[in-house]
Every structure is written in C-alpha cells, then in structure tokens.
C-alpha atoms as a PDB file:
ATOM      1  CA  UNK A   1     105.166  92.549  80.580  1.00  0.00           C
ATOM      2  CA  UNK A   2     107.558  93.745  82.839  1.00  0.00           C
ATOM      3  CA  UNK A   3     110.081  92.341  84.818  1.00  0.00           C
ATOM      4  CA  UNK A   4     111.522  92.186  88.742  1.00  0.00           C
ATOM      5  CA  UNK A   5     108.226  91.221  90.069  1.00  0.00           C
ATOM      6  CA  UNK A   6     107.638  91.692  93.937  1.00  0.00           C
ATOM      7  CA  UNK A   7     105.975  89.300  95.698  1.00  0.00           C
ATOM      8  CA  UNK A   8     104.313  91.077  98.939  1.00  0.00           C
ATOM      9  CA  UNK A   9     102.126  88.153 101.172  1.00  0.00           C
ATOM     10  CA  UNK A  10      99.522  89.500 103.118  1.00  0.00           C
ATOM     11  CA  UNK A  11      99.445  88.598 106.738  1.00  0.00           C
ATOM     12  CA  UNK A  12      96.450  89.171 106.739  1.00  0.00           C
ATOM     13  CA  UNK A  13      95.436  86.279 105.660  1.00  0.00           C
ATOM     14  CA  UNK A  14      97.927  84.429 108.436  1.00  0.00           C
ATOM     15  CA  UNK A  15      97.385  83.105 111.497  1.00  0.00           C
ATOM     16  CA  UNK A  16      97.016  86.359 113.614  1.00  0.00           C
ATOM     17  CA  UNK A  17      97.582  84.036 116.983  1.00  0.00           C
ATOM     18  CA  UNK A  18     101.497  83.469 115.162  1.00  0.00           C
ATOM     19  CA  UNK A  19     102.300  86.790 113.173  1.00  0.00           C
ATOM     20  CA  UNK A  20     105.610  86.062 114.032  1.00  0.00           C
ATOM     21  CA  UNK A  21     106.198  82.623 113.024  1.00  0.00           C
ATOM     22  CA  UNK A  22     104.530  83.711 109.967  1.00  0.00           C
ATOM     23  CA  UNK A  23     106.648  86.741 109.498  1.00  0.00           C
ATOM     24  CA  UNK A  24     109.128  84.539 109.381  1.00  0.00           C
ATOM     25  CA  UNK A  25     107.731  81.930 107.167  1.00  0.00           C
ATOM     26  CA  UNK A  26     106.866  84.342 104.183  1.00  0.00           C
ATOM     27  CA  UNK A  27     110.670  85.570 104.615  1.00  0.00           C
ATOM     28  CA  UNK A  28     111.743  81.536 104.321  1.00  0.00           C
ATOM     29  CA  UNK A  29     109.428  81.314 101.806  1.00  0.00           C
ATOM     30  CA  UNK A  30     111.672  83.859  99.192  1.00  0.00           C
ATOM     31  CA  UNK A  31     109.422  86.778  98.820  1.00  0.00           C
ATOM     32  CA  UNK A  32     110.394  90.413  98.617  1.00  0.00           C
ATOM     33  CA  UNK A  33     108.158  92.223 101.180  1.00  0.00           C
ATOM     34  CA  UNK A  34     105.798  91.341 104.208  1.00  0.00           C
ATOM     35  CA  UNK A  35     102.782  93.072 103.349  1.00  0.00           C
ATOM     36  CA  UNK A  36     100.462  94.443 106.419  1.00  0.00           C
ATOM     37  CA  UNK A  37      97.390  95.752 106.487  1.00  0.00           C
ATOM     38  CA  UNK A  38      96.554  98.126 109.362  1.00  0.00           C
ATOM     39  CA  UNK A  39      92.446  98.832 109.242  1.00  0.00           C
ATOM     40  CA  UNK A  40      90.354 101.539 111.774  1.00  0.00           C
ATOM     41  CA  UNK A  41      86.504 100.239 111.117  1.00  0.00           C
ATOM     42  CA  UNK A  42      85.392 103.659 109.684  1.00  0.00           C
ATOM     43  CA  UNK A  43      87.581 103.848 106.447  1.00  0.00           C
ATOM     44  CA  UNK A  44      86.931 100.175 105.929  1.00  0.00           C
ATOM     45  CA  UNK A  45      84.202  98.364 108.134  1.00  0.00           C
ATOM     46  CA  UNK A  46      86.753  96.190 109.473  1.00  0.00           C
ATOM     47  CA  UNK A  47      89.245  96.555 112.772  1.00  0.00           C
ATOM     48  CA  UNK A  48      92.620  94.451 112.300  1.00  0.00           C
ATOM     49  CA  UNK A  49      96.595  95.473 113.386  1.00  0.00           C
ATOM     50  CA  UNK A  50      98.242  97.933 114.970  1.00  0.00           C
ATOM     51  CA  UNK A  51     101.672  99.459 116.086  1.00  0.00           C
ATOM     52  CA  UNK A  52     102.157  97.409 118.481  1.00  0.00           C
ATOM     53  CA  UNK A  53     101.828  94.222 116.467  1.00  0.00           C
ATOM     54  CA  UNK A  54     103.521  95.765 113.491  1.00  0.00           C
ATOM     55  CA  UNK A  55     106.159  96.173 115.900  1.00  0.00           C
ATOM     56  CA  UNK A  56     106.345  92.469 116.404  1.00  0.00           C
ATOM     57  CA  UNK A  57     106.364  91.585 113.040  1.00  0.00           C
ATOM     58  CA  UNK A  58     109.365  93.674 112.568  1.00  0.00           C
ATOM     59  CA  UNK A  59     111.083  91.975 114.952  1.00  0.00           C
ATOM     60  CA  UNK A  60     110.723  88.730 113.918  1.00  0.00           C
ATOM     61  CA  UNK A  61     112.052  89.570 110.630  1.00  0.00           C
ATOM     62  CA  UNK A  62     114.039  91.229 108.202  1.00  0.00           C
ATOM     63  CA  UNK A  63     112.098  91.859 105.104  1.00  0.00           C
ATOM     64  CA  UNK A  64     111.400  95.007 103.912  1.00  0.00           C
ATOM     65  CA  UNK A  65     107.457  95.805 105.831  1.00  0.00           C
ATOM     66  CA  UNK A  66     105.412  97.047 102.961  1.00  0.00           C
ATOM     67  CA  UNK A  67     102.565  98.590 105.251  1.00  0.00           C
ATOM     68  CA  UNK A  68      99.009  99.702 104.020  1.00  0.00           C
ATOM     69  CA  UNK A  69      97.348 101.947 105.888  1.00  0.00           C
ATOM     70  CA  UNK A  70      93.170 102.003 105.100  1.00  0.00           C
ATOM     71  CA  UNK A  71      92.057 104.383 107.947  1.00  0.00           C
ATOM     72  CA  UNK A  72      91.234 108.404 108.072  1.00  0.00           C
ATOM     73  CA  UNK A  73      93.509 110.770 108.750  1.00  0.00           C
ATOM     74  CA  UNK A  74      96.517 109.296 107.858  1.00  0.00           C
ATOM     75  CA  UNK A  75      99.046 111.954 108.485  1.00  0.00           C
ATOM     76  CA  UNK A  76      98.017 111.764 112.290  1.00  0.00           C
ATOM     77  CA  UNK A  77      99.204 108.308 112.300  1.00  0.00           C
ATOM     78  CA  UNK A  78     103.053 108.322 110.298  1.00  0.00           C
ATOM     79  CA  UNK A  79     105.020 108.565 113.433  1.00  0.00           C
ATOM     80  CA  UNK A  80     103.274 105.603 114.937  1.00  0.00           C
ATOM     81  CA  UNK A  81     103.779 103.313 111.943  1.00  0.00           C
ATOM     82  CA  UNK A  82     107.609 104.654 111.133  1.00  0.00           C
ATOM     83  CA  UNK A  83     108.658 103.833 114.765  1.00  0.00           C
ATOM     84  CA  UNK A  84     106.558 100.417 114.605  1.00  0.00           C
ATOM     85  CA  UNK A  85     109.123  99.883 111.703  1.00  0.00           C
ATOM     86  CA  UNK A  86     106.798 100.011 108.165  1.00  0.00           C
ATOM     87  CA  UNK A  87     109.567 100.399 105.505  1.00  0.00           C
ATOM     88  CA  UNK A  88     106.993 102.025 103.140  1.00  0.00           C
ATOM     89  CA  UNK A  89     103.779 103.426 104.579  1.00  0.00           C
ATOM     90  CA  UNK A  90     100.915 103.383 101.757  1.00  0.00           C
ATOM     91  CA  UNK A  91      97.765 105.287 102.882  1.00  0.00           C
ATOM     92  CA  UNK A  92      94.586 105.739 100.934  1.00  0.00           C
ATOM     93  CA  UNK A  93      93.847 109.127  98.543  1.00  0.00           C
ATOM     94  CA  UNK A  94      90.094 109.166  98.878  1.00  0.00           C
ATOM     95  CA  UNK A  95      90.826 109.106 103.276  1.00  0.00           C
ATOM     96  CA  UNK A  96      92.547 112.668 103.278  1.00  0.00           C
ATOM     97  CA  UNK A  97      91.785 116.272 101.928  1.00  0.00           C
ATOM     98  CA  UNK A  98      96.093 116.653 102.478  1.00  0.00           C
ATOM     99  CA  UNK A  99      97.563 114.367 100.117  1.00  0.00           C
ATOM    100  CA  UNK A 100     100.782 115.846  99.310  1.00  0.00           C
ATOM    101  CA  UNK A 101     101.099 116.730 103.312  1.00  0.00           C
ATOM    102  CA  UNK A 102     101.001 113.398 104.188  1.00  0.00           C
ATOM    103  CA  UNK A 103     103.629 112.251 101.383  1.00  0.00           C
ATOM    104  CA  UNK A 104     105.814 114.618 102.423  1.00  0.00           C
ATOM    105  CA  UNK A 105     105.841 113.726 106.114  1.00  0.00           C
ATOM    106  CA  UNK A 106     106.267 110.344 105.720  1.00  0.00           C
ATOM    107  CA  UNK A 107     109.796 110.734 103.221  1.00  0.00           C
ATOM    108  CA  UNK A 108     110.749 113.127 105.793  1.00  0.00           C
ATOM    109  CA  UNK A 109     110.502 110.240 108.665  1.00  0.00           C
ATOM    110  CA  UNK A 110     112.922 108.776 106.062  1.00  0.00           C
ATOM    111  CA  UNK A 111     111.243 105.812 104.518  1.00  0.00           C
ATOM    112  CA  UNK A 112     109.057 105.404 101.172  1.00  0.00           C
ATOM    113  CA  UNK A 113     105.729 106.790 100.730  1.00  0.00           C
ATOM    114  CA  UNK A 114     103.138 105.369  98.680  1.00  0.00           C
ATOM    115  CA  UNK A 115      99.354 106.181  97.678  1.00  0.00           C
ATOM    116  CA  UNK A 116      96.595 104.001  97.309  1.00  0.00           C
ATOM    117  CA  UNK A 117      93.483 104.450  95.038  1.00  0.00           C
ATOM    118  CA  UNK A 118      90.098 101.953  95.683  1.00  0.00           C
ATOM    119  CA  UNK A 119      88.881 100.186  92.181  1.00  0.00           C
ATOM    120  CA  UNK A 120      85.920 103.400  91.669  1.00  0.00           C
ATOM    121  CA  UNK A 121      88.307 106.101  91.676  1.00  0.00           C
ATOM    122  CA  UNK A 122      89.489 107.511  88.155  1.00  0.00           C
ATOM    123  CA  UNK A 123      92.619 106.810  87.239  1.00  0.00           C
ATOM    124  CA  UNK A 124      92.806 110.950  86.120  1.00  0.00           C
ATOM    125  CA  UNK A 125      93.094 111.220  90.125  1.00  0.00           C
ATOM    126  CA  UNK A 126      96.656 109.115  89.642  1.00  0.00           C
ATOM    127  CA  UNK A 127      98.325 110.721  87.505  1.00  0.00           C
ATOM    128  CA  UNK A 128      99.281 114.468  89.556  1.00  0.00           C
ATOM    129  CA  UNK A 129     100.797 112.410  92.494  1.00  0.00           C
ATOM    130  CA  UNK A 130     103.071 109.960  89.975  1.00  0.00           C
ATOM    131  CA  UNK A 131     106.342 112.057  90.765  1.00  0.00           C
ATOM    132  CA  UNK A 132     105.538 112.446  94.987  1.00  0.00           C
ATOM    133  CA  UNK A 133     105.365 108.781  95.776  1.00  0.00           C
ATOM    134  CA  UNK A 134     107.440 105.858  95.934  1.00  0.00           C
ATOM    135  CA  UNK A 135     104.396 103.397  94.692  1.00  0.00           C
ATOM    136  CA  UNK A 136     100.879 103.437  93.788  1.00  0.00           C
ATOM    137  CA  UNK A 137      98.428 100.415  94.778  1.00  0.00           C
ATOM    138  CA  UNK A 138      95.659 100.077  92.779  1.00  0.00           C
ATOM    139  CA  UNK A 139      93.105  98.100  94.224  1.00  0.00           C
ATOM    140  CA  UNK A 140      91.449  95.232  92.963  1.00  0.00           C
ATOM    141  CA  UNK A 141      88.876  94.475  95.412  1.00  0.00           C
ATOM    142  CA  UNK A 142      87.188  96.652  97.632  1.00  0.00           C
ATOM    143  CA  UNK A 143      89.468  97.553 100.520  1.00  0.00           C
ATOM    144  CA  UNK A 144      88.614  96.151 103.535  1.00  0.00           C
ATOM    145  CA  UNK A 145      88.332  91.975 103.567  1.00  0.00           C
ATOM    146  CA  UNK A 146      90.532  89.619 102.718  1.00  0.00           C
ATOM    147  CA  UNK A 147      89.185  86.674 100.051  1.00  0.00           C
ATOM    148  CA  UNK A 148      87.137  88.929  97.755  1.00  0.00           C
ATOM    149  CA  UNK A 149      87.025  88.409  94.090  1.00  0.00           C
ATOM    150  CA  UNK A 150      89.161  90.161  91.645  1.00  0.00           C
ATOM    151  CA  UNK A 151      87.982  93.619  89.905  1.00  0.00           C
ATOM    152  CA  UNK A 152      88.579  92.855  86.211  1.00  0.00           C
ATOM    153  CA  UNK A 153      88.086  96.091  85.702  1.00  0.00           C
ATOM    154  CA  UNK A 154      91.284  97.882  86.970  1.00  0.00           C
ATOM    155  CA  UNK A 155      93.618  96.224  84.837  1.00  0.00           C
ATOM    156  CA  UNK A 156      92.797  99.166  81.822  1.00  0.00           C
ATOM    157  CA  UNK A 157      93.836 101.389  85.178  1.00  0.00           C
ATOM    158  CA  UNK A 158      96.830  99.689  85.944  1.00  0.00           C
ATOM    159  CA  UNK A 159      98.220  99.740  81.997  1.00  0.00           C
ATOM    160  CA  UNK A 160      97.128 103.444  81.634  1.00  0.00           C
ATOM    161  CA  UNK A 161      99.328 104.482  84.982  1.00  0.00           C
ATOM    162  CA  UNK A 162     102.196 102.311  83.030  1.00  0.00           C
ATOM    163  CA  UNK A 163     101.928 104.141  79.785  1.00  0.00           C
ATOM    164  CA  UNK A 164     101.604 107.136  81.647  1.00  0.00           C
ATOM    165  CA  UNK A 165     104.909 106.598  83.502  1.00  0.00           C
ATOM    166  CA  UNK A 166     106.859 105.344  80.444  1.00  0.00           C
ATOM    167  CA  UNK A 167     105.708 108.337  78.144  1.00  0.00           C
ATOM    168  CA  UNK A 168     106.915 110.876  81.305  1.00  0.00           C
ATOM    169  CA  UNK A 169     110.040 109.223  82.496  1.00  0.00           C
ATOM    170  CA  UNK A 170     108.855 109.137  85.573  1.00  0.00           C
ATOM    171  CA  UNK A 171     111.162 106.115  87.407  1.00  0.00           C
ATOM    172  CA  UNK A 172     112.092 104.394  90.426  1.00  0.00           C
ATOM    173  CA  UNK A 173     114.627 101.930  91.321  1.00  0.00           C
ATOM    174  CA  UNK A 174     113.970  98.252  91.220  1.00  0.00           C
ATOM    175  CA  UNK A 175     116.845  95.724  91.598  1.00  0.00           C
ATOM    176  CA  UNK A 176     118.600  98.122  89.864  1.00  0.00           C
ATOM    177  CA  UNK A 177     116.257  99.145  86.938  1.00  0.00           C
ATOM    178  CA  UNK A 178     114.390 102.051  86.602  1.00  0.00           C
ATOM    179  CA  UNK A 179     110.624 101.368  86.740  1.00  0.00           C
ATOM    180  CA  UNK A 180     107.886 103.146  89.236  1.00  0.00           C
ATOM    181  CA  UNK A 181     106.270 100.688  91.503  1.00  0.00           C
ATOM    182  CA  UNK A 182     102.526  99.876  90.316  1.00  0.00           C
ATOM    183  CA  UNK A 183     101.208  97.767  93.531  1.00  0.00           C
ATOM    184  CA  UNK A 184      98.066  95.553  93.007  1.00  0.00           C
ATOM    185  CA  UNK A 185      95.853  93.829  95.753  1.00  0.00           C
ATOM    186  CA  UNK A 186      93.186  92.366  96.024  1.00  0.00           C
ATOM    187  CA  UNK A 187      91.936  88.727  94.783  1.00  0.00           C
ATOM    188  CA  UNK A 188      95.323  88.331  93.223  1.00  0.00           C
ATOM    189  CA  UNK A 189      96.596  84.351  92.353  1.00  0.00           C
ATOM    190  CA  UNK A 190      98.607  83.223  89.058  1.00  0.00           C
ATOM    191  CA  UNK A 191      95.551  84.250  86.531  1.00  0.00           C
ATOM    192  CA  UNK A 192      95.010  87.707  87.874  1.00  0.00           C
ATOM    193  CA  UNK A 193      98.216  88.308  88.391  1.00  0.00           C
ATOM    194  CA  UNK A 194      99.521  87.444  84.970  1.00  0.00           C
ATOM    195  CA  UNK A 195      96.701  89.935  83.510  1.00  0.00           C
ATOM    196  CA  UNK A 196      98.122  92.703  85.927  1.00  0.00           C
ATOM    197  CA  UNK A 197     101.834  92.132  85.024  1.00  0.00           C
ATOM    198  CA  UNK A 198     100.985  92.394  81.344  1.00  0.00           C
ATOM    199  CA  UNK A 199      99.231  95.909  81.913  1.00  0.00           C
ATOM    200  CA  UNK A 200     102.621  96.784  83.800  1.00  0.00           C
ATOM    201  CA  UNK A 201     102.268  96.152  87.617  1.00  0.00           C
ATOM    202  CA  UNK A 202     105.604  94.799  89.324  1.00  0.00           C
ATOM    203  CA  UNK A 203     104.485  94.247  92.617  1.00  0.00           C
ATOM    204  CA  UNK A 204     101.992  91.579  93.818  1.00  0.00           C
ATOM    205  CA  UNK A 205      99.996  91.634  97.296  1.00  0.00           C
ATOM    206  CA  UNK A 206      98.491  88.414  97.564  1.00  0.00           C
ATOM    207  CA  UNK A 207      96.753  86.669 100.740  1.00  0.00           C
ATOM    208  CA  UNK A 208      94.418  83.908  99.849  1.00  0.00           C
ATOM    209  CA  UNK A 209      96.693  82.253  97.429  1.00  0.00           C
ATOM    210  CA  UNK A 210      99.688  82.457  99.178  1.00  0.00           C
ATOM    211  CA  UNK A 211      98.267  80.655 102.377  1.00  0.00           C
ATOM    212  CA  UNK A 212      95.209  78.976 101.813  1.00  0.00           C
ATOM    213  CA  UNK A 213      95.433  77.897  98.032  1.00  0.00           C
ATOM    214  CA  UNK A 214      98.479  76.833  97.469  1.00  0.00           C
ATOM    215  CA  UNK A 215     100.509  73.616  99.203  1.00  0.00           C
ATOM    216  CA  UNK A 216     103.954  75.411  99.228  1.00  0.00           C
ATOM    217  CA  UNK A 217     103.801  79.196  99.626  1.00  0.00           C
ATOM    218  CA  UNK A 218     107.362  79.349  97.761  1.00  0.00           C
ATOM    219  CA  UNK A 219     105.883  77.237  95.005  1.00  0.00           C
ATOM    220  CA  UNK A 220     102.890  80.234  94.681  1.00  0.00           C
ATOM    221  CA  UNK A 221     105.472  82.812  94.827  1.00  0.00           C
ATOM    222  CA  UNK A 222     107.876  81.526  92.618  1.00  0.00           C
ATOM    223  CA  UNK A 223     104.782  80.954  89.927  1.00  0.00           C
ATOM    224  CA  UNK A 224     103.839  84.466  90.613  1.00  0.00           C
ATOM    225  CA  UNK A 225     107.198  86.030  89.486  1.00  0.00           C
ATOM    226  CA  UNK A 226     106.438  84.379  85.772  1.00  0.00           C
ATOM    227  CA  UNK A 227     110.246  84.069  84.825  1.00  0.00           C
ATOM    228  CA  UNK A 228     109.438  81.719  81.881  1.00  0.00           C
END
C-alpha cells in the first residue's frame, strides 16, 4: 500500500448553483486538491464547466485545482484552462492523435500535465507516456457521469502501472517522497478505494461519497487517507 494519499473531491458532484461556497468547503474540509471536471458533449455525452467557472472556483480558493479535461482536441484548449487557473490540466489519450504535443504545451504554460486513460484502454498504451506526465488517471467508470459504479476491473491496471514505475525509477514528488502520481476516479468510497491504494494509487477523486454519502465530508476524507 502506499502512502501520502490525495484526496481530490469532485465538484461535480456539488451544488453547481454554489461552486464557490463549495470550493471553499472541500478546502475546510482538509483535502489536498479540488478536483473539476470540464466536459464538451461529444467526448463524453454530457456538457458541464467551463473557464469561466473554473475561474471562479479559483478564486474562491486556494487549493491546488486538479482539472480533468474529457473533451476533443485538447491542445486547442490549454491556454484557456491555464489562465482559468487549473494547477494540473489532465486530458484524455484516446481524444487526441498529438499526445506528447499536448504534454508538452501544457508544462510549457508552467503547470503539471497529466494523461488520462478510460477503463477499455490497455494498460500497454500507459506505459510510453510514464516519464512525460506529471500523473496518470485511470478511470474507473466510464467517463462522463457522476454516480456510476466502480470498474473492478482496473485495479490489475492500476498495480501493473505501479510495478511498472517502481521497476523503472520513474518518480515524482509527493510531500516530499518520490512516487509518480497514479489518479483513480470513478465510483470511488472507502471499499474501492482501499482496493486501489493496495494496487498503488495515491490519489483519490471521489464525488458521490464525499457529498452525498457521507455526514461529514472531513470524516470521508480522513477515512479515505487509511493512516491506520
């Protein structure tokens, strides 16, 4: 199992009439990130935020905005999300034929890049881009809609990216140790995410159990960081 667990809460799955007061209540609430989803209803068959309401969300607070971006043609898009204020901007490999274009532009607008992978793409499509991103997220749902149940099946994915990463040294930095950022979403509360943090994932997007299932959503994330 590894340690340092991030705890990213979807706003998704907030009231979208009060992203800021919930912006602000996930920071009150102790977790690491503010995780946003930004959707364009051909990539996904669902329309949600934008710039301009990413930009709000940045105002209202100071945790690092750990933005997902699940539309085509990401790379026409970077400059739009990096001045709305995304801290790490996460698009999708199966929505762009320039992959390593993209991850380039965005770590030259100076902030993280990461690469996302939905649950039926091989995990031999993860490995080349290990060393060019800041993250991976691994889906485990369908991307798309919030409240959908958990894909057992990308747990093997998510402990053969880990191997993969401690057999090639290949590192980040988290709280000061070096381990590279395996992202999971999708259907995630305490169960799942126990089985993903054994196969080796250190960061946790959750939604529905942050704000619907739980009574205290620092209670859910504290249980989700499974210091015991």
């Amino acid at each position: 199992m590894v340690h340092n667990i991030k705890i990213a809460p979807s706003i998704l799955s907030g009231d979208f009439g009060r992203l800021a007061d919930e912006a602000h209540r996930i920071e009150q609430a102790g977790a690491d990130y503010v995780h946003v989803d930004i959707m364009d209803g051909h990539f996904v068959p669902n329309l949600t935020l934008g710039p301009k309401a990413l930009s709000a969300i940045n105002k209202a607070t100071n945790l690092f905005l750990d933005v997902h971006i699940m539309i085509y043609n990401p790379f026409d898009y970077v400059e739009r999300f990096v001045e709305a204020g995304a801290d790490r901007l996460t698009f999708h490999f199966e929505a762009t034929e320039d992959v390593e274009g993209t991850l380039e532009y965005i770590h030259k607008c100076h902030i993280e890049a990461g690469l996302a992978f939905c649950p039926e793409t091989s995990v031999e499509f993860v490995f080349p881009f290990l060393k060019k991103c800041d993250l991976v997220l691994l889906m485990t749902v369908h991307p798309g809609f919030g409240g959908q149940l958990f894909i057992p099946e990308v747990v093997e994915k998510v402990r053969l990216v880990r191997k993969f990463c401690d057999r090639n040294n290949i590192c980040g930095k988290v709280n000061g140790s070096a381990i590279f950022n395996i992202e999971v979403d999708g259907g995630i509360n305490e169960e799942t995410a126990r089985l993903c943090v054994e196969a080796g994932a250190n960061v946790l997007v959750t939604g529905t159990y942050l704000f619907n299932e739980v009574e205290e959503m620092s209670v859910g994330i504290e249980k989700l960081r499974f210091r015991s």
